[in-house]
Protein backbone atom coordinates (compact mmCIF):
# COMPACT_ATOMS: atom_id res chain seq x y z
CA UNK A 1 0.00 0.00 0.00
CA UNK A 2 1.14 3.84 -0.73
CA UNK A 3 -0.28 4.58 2.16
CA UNK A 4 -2.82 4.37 5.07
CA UNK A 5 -4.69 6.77 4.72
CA UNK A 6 -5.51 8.95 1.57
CA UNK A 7 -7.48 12.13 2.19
CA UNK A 8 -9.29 13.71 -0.71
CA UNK A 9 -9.90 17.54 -0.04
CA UNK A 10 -7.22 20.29 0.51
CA UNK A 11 -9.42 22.57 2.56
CA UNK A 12 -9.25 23.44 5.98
CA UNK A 13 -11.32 19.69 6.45
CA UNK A 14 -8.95 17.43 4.66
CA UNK A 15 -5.74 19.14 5.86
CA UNK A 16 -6.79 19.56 9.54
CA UNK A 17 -7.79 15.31 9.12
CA UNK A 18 -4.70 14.99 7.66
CA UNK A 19 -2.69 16.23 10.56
CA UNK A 20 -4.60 14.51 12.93
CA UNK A 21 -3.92 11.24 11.54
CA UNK A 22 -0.53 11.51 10.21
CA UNK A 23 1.08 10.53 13.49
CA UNK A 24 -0.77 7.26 13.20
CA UNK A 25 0.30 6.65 9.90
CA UNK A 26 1.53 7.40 6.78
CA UNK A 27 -0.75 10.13 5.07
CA UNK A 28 -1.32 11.11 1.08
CA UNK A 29 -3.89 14.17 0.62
CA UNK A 30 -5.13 14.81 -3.15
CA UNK A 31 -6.21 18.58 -4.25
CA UNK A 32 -7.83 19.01 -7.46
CA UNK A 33 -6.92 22.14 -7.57
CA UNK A 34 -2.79 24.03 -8.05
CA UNK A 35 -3.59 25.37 -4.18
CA UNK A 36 -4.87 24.28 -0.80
CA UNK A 37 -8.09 25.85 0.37
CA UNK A 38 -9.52 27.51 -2.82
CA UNK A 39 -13.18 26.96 -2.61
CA UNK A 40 -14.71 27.10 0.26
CA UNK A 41 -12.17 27.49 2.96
CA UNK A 42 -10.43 30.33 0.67
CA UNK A 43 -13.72 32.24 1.02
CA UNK A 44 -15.08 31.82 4.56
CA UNK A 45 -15.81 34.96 6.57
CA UNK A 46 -13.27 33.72 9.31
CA UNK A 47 -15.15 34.04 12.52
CA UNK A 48 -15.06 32.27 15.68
CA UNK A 49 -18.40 32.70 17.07
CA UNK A 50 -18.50 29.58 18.91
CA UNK A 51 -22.57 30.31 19.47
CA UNK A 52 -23.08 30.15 15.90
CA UNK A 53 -25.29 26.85 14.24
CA UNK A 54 -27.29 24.08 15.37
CA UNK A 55 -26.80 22.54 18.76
CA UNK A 56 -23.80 19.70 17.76
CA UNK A 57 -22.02 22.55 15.60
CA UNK A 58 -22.09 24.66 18.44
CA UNK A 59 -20.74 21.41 20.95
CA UNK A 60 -18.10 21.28 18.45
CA UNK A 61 -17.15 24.72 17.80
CA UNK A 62 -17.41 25.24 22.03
CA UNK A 63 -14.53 21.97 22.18
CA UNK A 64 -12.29 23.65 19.73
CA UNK A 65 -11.50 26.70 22.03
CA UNK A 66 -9.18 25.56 23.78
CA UNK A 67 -6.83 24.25 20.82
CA UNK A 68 -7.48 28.05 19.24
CA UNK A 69 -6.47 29.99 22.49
CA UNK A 70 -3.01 27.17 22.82
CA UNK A 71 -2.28 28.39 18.59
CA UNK A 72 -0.35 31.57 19.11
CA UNK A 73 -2.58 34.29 16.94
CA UNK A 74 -5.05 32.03 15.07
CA UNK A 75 -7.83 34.57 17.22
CA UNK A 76 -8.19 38.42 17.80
CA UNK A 77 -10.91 40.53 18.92
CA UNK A 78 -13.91 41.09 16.67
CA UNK A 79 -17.11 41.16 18.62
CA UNK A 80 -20.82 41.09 17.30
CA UNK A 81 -23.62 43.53 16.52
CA UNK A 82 -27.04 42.72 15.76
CA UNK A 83 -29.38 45.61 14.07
CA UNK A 84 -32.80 45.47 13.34
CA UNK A 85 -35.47 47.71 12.28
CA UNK A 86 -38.86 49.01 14.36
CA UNK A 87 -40.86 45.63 12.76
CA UNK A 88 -38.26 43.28 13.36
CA UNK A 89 -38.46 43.23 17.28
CA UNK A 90 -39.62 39.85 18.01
CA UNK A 91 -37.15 38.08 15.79
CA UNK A 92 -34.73 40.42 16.81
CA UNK A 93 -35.01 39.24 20.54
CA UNK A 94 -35.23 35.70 19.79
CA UNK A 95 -31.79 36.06 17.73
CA UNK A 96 -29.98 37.89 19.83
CA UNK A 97 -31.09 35.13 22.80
CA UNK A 98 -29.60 32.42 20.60
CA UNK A 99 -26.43 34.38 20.44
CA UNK A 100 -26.03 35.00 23.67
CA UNK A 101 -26.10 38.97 23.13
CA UNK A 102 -27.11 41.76 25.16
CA UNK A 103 -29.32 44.35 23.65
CA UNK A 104 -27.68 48.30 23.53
CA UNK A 105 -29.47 51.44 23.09
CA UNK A 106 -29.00 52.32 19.22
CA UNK A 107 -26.92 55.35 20.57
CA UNK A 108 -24.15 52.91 22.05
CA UNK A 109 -24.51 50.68 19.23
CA UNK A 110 -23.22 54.12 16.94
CA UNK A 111 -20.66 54.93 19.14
CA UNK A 112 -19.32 51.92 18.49
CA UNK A 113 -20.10 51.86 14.71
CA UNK A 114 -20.78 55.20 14.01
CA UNK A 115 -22.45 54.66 9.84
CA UNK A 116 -25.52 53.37 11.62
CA UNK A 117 -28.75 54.83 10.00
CA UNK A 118 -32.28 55.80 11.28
CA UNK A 119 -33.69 52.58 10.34
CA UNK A 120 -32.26 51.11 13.26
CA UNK A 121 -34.31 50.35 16.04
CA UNK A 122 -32.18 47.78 17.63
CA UNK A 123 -29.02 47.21 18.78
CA UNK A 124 -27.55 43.81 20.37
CA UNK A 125 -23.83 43.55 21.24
CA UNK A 126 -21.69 40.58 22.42
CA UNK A 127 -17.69 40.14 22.64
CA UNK A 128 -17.41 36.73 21.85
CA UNK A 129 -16.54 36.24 18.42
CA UNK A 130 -13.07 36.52 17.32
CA UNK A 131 -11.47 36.72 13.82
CA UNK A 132 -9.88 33.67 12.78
CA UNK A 133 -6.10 33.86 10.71
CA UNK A 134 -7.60 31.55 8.53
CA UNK A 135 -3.93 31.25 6.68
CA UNK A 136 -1.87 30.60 9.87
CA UNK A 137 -4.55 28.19 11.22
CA UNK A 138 -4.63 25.95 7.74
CA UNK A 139 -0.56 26.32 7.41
CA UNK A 140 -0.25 25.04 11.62
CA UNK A 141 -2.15 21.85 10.63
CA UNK A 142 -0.37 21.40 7.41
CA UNK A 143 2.90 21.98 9.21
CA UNK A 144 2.02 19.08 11.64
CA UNK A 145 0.86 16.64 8.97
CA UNK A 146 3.77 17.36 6.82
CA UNK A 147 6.11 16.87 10.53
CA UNK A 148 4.89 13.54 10.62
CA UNK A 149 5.33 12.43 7.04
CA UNK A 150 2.38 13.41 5.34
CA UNK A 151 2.48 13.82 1.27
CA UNK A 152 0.50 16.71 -0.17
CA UNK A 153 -0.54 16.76 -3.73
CA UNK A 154 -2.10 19.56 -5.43
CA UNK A 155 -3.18 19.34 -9.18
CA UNK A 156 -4.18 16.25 -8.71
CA UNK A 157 -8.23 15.52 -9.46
CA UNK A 158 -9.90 11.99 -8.13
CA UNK A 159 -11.39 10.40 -11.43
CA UNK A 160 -11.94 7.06 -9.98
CA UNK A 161 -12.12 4.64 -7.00
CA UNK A 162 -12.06 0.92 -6.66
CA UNK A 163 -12.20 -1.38 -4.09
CA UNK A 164 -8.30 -3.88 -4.09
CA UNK A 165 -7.39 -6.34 -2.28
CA UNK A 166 -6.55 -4.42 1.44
CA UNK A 167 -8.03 -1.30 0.44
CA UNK A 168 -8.83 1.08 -2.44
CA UNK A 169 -6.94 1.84 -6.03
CA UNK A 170 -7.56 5.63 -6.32
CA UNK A 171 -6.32 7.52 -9.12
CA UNK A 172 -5.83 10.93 -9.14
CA UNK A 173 -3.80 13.31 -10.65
CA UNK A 174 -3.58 10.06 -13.73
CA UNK A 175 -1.24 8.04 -10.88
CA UNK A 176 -3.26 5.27 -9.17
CA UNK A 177 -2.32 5.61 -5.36
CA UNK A 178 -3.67 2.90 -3.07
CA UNK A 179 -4.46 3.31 0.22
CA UNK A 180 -5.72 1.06 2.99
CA UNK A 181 -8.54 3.64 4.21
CA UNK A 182 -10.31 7.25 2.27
CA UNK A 183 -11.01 10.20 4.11
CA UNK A 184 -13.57 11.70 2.36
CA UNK A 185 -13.27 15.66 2.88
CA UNK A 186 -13.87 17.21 -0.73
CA UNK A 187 -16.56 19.68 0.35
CA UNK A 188 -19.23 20.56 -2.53
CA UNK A 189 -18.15 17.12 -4.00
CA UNK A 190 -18.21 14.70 -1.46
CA UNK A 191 -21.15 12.77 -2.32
CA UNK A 192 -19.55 12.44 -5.72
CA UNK A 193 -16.44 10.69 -4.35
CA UNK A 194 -19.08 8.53 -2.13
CA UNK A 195 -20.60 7.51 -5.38
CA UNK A 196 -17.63 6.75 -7.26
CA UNK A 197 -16.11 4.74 -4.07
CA UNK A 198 -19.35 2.51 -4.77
CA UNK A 199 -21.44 4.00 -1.76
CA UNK A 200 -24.99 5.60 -1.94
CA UNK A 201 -24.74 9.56 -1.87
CA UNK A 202 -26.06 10.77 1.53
CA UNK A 203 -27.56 14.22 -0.38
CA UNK A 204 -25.29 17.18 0.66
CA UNK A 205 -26.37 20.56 -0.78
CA UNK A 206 -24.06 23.35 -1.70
CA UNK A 207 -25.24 26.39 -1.49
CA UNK A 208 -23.88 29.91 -2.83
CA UNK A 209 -22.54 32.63 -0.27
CA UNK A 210 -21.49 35.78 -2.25
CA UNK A 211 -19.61 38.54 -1.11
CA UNK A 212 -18.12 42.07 -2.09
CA UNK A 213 -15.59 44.08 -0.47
CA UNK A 214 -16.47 47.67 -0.46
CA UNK A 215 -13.96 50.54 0.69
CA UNK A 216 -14.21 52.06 4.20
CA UNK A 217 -18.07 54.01 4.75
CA UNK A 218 -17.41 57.35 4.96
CA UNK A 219 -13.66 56.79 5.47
CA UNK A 220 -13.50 55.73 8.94
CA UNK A 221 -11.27 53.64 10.86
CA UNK A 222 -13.29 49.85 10.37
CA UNK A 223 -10.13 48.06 12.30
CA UNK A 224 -11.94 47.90 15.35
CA UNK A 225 -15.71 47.62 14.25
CA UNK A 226 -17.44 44.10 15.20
CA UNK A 227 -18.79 42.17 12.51
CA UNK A 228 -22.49 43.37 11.86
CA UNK A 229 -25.69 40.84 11.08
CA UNK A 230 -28.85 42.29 9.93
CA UNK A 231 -31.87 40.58 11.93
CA UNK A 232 -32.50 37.12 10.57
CA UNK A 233 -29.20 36.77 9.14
CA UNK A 234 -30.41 38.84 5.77
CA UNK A 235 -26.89 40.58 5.13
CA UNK A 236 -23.46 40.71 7.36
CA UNK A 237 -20.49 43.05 7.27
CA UNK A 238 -16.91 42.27 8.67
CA UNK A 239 -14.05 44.58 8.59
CA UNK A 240 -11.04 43.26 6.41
CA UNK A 241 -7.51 44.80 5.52
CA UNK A 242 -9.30 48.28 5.89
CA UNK A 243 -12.05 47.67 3.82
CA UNK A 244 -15.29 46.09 4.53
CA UNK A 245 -17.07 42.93 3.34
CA UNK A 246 -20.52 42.56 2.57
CA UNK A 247 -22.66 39.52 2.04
CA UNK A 248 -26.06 39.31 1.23
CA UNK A 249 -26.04 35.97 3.32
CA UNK A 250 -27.52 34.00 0.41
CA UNK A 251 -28.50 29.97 0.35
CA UNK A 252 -29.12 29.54 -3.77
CA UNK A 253 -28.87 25.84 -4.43
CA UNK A 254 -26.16 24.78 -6.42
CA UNK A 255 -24.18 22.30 -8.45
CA UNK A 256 -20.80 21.74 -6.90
CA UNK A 257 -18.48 24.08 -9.29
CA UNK A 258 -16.12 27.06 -8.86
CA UNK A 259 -18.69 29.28 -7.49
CA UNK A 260 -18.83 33.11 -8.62
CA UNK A 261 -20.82 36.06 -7.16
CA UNK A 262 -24.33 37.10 -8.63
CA UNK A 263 -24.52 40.39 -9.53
CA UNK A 264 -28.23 40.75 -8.81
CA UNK A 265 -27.95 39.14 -5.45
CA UNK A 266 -25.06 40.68 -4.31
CA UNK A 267 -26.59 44.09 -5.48
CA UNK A 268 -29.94 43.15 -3.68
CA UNK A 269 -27.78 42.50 -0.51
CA UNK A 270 -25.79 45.50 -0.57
CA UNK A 271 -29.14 47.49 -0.85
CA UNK A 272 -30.26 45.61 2.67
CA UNK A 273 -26.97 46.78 3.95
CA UNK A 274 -27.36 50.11 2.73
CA UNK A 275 -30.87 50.75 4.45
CA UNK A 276 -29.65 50.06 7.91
CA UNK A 277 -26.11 52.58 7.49
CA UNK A 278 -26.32 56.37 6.67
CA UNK A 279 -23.22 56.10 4.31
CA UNK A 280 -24.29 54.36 0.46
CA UNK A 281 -22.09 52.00 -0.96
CA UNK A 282 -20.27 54.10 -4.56
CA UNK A 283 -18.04 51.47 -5.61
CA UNK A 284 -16.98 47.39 -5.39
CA UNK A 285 -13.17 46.73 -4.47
CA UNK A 286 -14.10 43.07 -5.38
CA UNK A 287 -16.32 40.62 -5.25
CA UNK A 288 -16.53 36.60 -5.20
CA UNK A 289 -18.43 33.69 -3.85
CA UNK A 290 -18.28 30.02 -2.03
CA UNK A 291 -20.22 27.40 -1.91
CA UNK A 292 -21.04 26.46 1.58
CA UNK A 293 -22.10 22.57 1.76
CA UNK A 294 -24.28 21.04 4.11
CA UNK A 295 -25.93 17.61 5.19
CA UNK A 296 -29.81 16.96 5.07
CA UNK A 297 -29.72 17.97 9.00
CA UNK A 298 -27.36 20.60 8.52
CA UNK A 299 -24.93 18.94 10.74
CA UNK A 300 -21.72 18.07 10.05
CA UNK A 301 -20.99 14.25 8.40
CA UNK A 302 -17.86 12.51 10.42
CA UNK A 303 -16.38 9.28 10.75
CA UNK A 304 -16.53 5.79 8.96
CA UNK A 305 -19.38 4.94 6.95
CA UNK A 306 -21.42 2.09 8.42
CA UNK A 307 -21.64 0.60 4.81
CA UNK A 308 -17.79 0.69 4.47
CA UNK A 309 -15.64 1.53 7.58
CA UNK A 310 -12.49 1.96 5.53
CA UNK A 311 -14.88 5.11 3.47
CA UNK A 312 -14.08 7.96 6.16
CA UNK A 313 -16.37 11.35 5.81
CA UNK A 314 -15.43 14.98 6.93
CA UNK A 315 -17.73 16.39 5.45
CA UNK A 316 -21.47 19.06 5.71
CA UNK A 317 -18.93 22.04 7.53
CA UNK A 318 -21.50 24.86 5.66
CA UNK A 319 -20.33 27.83 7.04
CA UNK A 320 -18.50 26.24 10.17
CA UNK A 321 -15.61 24.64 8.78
CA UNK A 322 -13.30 26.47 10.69
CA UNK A 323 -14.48 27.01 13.57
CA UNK A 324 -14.97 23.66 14.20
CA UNK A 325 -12.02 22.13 12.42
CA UNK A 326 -9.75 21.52 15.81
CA UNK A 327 -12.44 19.17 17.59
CA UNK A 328 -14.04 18.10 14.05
CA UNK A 329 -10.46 16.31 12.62
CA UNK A 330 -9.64 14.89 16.24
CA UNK A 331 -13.18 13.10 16.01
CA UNK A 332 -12.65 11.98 12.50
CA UNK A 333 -9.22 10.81 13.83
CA UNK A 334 -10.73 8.76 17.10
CA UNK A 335 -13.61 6.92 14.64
CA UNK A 336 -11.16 6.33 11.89
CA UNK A 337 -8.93 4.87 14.54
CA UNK A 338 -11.72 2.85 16.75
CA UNK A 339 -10.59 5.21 19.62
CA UNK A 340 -12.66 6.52 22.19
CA UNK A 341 -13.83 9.97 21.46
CA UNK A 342 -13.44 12.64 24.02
CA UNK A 343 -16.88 13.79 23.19
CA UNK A 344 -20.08 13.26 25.40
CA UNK A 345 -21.63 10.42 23.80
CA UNK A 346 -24.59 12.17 22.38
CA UNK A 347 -22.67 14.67 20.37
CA UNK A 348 -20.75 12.17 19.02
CA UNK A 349 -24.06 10.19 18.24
CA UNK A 350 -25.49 13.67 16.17
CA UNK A 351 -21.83 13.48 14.19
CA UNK A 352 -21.99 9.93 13.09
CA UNK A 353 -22.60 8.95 9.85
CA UNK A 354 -24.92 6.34 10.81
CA UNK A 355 -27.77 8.62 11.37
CA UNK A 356 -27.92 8.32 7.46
CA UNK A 357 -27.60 5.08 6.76
C-alpha cells in the first residue's frame, strides 16, 4: 500500500484530518486544484463565534476553544452587533437570545459603529466572536501533517475509485495511489467521491454565499468595528484589511463548481446593507463567492461509513468549517482509529454517519 490513509480535499477539512492522523500513519492528501483551500475554505468569513449553528455545531465549535487559544494568533478581537429595524423586534429578541447577546441602546450601538442609520431600532452587542487567521490556522495543521510524514498533492483531481485487495486503487492526478482507508473531505463534491467509491450519496447541498468588499463608509477607521448581522441573518459586514465585506447571506442551491458572485444578489444584498447605514455604498473593491455545503440535518458528516468503515467522511462544515475544524479532525481521527472519542456520547451520536444510513 502507498499509504494508510488517503485524504481527498485540501481545505481546511482534509488538511486539519490529515494532521490529525498523520502521526498514526503514513498520510497522502489529493487537491484538485494548483492550491490548498480555494473553494470554500479560501472564502469563509473567518469568525469564531463559537454560538453560531445548530446545537452539535455549536458542541463542536465550544470543544475547539481551547486548541485556538493554545495556537499563538489564530484569534483576535472582533465582537458582534445585531441591528434590526422598528418591525423586526420579536425576531430580533429571539436572535440575539440564541447568540447569547445583550441588547444596547441604538446610541451605544453608533458609538461603536458610528455609519448606523435611522432605520435602526435595535441594537444587540456581544464580545465573543473573534477573527480567525484563517492562513496561519490551515498552514499550523499542514505543518504538523507534513512533521509527521504526510504527502500533499495539489493538481491532482480523483477520477476514480475501486475497491483492491486491502483497500482502495484511487487515481488521481492520472497516478493510481492505493491506500488502505479514504477520508472523504472534498466539500461541494463529497457525495460524488461517495458515489464513485461505490457507496450511496447521503444528499449534501451546496449552497452559494457571495460577497463584495467595499472601501471604508465614509472613510473611517473599520479596524476595530465588530462584525455586523442584519436581523435574521439577511446581510453581514466584517471589517477586512481596511475595507469592509458585505454579504447578502444567500443559500441559492447549487451544483458543486467554482462558485462566482451574482450580480443581482449581491446588489440586492448590498441594498439591505445600505438601508440600515447612513453612508451608500459608490463602488466594489471586489467581489466573489463560495459554496457552503451542508448535510440533510445541517450537521456536520464525520467518521466511517457504516456501509464501508475503511470510506471515512469529513464532510457538511457549511459555514462552520473552521471554527470547528480543531475538535471536528480529532473526532474523524478517534472513529477512523476505533478510539474513544473525548466527546459526550450524544454529540458524538449527532456526528456519526450512521444517522444516514
Amino acid at each position: 500500500m502507498d499509504c494508510d490513509f488517503l485524504v481527498i480535499g485540501g481545505g481546511i477539512a482534509g488538511v486539519s484530518a490529515a494532521a490529525r492522523l498523520a502521526p498514526e500513519g503514513r498520510v497522502v492528501l489529493v487537491e484538485a486544484e494548483g492550491a490548498l483551500a480555494h473553494h470554500a475554505s479560501g472564502r469563509s468569513a473567518a469568525l469564531y463565534e463559537p454560538r453560531y449553528g445548530l446545537a452539535p455545531v455549536v458542541g463542536l465549535s465550544l470543544e475547539s476553544e481551547a486548541y485556538f487559544r493554545a495556537a499563538e494568533g489564530v484569534l483576535s478581537p472582533r465582537g458582534l452587533m445585531v441591528v434590526a429595524r422598528a418591525d423586526q423586534e420579536a425576531e430580533f429578541a429571539t436572535e440575539i437570545t440564541g447568540f447569547g447577546m445583550e441588547r444596547i441602546s441604538v446610541a451605544a450601538a453608533r458609538e461603536i459603529v458610528p455609519v448606523l442609520g435611522e432605520a435602526v431600532a435595535f441594537a444587540a452587542f456581544a464580545d465573543h466572536a473573534w477573527d480567525i487567521d484563517t492562513d496561519l490556522l490551515l498552514q499550523g495543521f499542514l505543518r504538523t501533517a507534513r512533521g509527521h510524514g504526510a504527502e500533499v498533492r495539489v493538481k491532482s483531481p480523483v477520477t476514480a475509485i475501486a475497491r483492491v485487495a486491502g483497500g482502495w486503487g484511487v487515481t488521481a492526478g492520472g497516478e493510481v495511489i492505493s491506500a488502505r482507508r479514504l477520508v472523504n473531505a472534498a466539500g461541494a463534491w463529497v457525495d460524488q467521491v461517495a458515489v464513485m467509491a461505490g457507496l450511496p450519496a447521503i444528499g449534501f447541498t451546496p449552497y452559494r454565499r457571495s460577497m463584495a468588499r467595499i472601501p471604508a463608509p465614509g472613510g473611517h477607521d473599520v479596524s476595530r468595528w465588530p462584525m455586523l448581522f442584519g436581523c435574521g441573518e439577511s446581510w453581514y459586514a466584517k471589517p477586512d484589511a481596511g475595507a469592509l465585506i458585505v454579504s447578502p447571506a444567500e443559500e441559492h442551491l447549487m451544483e458543486p463548481h467554482d462558485a462566482w458572485a451574482d450580480d443581482m444578489v449581491l446588489a440586492e444584498g448590498l441594498a439591505r446593507y445600505e438601508e440600515m447605514v447612513s453612508e451608500p455604498v459608490t463602488r466594489l473593491i471586489s467581489s466573489w463567492a463560495g459554496l457552503r455545503t451542508f448535510a440533510p440535518d445541517r450537521v456536520l458528516c464525520l467518521g466511517p461509513d457504516p456501509l464501508d468503515r475503511d470510506f471515512i467522511w469529513s464532510a457538511g462544515q457549511g459555514g462552520y468549517g473552521f471554527q470547528t475544524s480543531p475538535a471536528a479532525s480529532q473526532l474523524v481521527a478517534d472513529l477512523a482509529l476505533g478510539r474513544a472519542p473525548g466527546l459526550a456520547a450524544e454529540l458524538v451520536a449527532a456526528l456519526r454517519v450512521d444517522r444516514f444510513r
